[in-house]
Protein backbone atom coordinates (compact mmCIF):
# COMPACT_ATOMS: atom_id res chain seq x y z
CA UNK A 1 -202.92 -110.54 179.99
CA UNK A 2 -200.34 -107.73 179.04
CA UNK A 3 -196.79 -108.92 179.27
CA UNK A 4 -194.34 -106.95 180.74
CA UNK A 5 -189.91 -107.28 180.40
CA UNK A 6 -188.73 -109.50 183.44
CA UNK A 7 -185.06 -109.98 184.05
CA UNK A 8 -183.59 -112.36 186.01
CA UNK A 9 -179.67 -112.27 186.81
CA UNK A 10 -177.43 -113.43 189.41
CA UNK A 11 -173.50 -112.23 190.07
CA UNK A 12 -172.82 -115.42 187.50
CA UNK A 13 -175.27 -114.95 184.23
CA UNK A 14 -178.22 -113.50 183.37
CA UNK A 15 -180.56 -116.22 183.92
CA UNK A 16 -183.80 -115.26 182.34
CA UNK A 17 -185.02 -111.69 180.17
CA UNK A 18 -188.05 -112.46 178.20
CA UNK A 19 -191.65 -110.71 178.35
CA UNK A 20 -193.93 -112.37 180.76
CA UNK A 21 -197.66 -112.07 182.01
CA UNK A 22 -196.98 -112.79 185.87
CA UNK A 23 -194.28 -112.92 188.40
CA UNK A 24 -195.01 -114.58 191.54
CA UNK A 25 -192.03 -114.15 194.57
CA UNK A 26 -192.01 -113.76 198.41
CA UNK A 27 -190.71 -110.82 199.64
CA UNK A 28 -189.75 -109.21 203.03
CA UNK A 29 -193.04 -107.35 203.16
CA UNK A 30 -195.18 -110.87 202.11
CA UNK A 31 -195.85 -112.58 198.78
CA UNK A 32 -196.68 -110.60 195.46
CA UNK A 33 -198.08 -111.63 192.12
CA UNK A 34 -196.40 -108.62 189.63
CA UNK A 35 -199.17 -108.04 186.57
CA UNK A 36 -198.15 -105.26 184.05
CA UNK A 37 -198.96 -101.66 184.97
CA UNK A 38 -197.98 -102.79 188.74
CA UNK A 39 -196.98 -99.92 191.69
CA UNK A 40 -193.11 -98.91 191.36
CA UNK A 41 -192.00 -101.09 194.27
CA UNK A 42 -188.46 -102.44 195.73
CA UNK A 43 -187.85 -104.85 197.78
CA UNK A 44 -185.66 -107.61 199.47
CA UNK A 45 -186.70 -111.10 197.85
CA UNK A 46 -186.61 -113.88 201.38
CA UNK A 47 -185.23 -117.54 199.75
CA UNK A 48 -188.63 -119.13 197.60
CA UNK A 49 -189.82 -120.43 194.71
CA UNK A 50 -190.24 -117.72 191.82
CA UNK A 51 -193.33 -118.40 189.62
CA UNK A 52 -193.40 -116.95 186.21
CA UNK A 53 -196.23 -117.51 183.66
CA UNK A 54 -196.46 -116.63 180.20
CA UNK A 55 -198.20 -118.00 177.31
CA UNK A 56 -200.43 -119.95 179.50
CA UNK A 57 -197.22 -121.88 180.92
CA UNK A 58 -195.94 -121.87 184.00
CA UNK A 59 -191.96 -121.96 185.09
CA UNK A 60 -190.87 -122.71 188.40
CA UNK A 61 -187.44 -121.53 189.97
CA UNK A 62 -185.75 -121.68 193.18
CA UNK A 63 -183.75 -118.30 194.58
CA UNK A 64 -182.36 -118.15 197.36
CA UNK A 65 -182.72 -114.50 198.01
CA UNK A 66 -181.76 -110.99 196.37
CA UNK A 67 -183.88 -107.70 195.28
CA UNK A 68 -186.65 -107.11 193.27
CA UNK A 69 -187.43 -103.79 191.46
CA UNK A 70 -190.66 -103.24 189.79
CA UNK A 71 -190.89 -100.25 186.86
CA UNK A 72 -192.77 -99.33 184.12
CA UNK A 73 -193.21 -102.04 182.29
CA UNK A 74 -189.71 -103.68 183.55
CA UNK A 75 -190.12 -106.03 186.46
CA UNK A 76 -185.62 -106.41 187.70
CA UNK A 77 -184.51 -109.61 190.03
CA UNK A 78 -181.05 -109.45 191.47
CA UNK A 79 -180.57 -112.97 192.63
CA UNK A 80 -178.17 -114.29 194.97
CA UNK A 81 -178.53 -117.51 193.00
CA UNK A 82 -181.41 -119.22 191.17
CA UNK A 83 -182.33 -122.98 189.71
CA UNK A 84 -185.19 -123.69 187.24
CA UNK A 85 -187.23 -126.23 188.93
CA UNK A 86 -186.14 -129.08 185.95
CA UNK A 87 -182.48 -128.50 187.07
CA UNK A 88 -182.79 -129.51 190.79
CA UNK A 89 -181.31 -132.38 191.49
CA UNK A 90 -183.34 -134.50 194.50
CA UNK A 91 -180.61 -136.58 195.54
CA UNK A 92 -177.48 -133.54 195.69
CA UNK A 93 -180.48 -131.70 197.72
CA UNK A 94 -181.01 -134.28 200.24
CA UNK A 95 -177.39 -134.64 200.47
CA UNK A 96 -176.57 -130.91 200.96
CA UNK A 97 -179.20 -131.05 203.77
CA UNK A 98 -177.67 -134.31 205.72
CA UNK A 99 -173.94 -132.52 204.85
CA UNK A 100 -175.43 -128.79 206.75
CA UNK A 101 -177.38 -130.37 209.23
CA UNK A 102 -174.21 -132.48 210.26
CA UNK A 103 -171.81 -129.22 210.12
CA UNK A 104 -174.44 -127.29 212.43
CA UNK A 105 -173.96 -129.86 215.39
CA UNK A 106 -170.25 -128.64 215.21
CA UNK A 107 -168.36 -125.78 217.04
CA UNK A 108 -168.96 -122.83 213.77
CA UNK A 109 -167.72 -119.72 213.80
CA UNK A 110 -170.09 -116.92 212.92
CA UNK A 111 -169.54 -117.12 209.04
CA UNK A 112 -169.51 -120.48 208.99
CA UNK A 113 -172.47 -120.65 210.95
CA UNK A 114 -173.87 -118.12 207.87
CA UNK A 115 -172.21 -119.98 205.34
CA UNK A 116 -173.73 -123.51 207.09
CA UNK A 117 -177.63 -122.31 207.36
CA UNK A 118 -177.89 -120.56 203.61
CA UNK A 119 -176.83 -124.08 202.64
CA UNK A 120 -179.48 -125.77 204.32
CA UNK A 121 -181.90 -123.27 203.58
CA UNK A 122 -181.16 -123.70 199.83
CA UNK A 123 -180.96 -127.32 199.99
CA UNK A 124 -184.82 -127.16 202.00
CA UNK A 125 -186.20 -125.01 199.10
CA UNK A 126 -185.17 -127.51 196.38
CA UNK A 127 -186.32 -130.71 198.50
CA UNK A 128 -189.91 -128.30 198.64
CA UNK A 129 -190.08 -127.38 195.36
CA UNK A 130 -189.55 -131.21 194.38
CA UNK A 131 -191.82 -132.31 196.27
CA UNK A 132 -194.51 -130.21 195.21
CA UNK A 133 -193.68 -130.99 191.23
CA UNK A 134 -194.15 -134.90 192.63
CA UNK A 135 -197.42 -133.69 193.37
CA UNK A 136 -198.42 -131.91 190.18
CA UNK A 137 -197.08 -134.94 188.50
């Protein structure tokens, strides 16, 4: 396959920016696999696992969210925040899912409401991802 530049960066540190053959992510409009010579396209990334393969490997990370912008020959990710799938810690997950599900049976505001259900929602895409590495295992 041709690669193509992918860069990966959150408000923190750019977290990847390497040449790649695929980019799998799940976007407003549905899931996409970016090859090289894709469509110009932008759009609003939903919370997933990101799938990038190169060199016949495979690399698994978490986002929680952000934009993607596909060029020529550039494929940009503006992440609200991102975790390579070796980094996720099981255990903190589960805990950070017990810890929002606890705060959601409380009176919230409307930001902490916001605050309360993107940690959940992060902490449920780290518990999925590790489960489905258990199952590659």
């Amino acid at each position: 396959m041709t690669p193509f530049h992918l860069e990966i960066i959150t408000q923190e540190k750019k977290i990847l920016d390497e040449m790649v053959e695929s980019v799998y992510v799940t976007t407003i409009d549905g899931d996409i696999t970016v090859l090289a010579n894709h469509t110009p396209y932008v759009s609003v990334l939903k919370p997933s696992e990101i799938i990038i393969r190169k060199n016949d490997t495979e690399e698994i990370l978490a986002g929680t969210g952000g934009v993607i912008e596909v060029g020529p020959g550039k494929v940009t990710i503006l992440a609200d925040s991102v975790v390579r799938e070796k980094e996720i810690d099981e255990e903190k997950a589960r805990e950070a899912k017990e810890r929002a599900e606890k705060l959601m049976e409380g009176d919230l505001s409307d930001r902490e409401l916001a605050e309360t259900s993107a940690m959940l929602q992060k902490a449920l895409l780290h518990l999925e991802i590790t489960k489905k590495r258990r199952r590659r295992l």
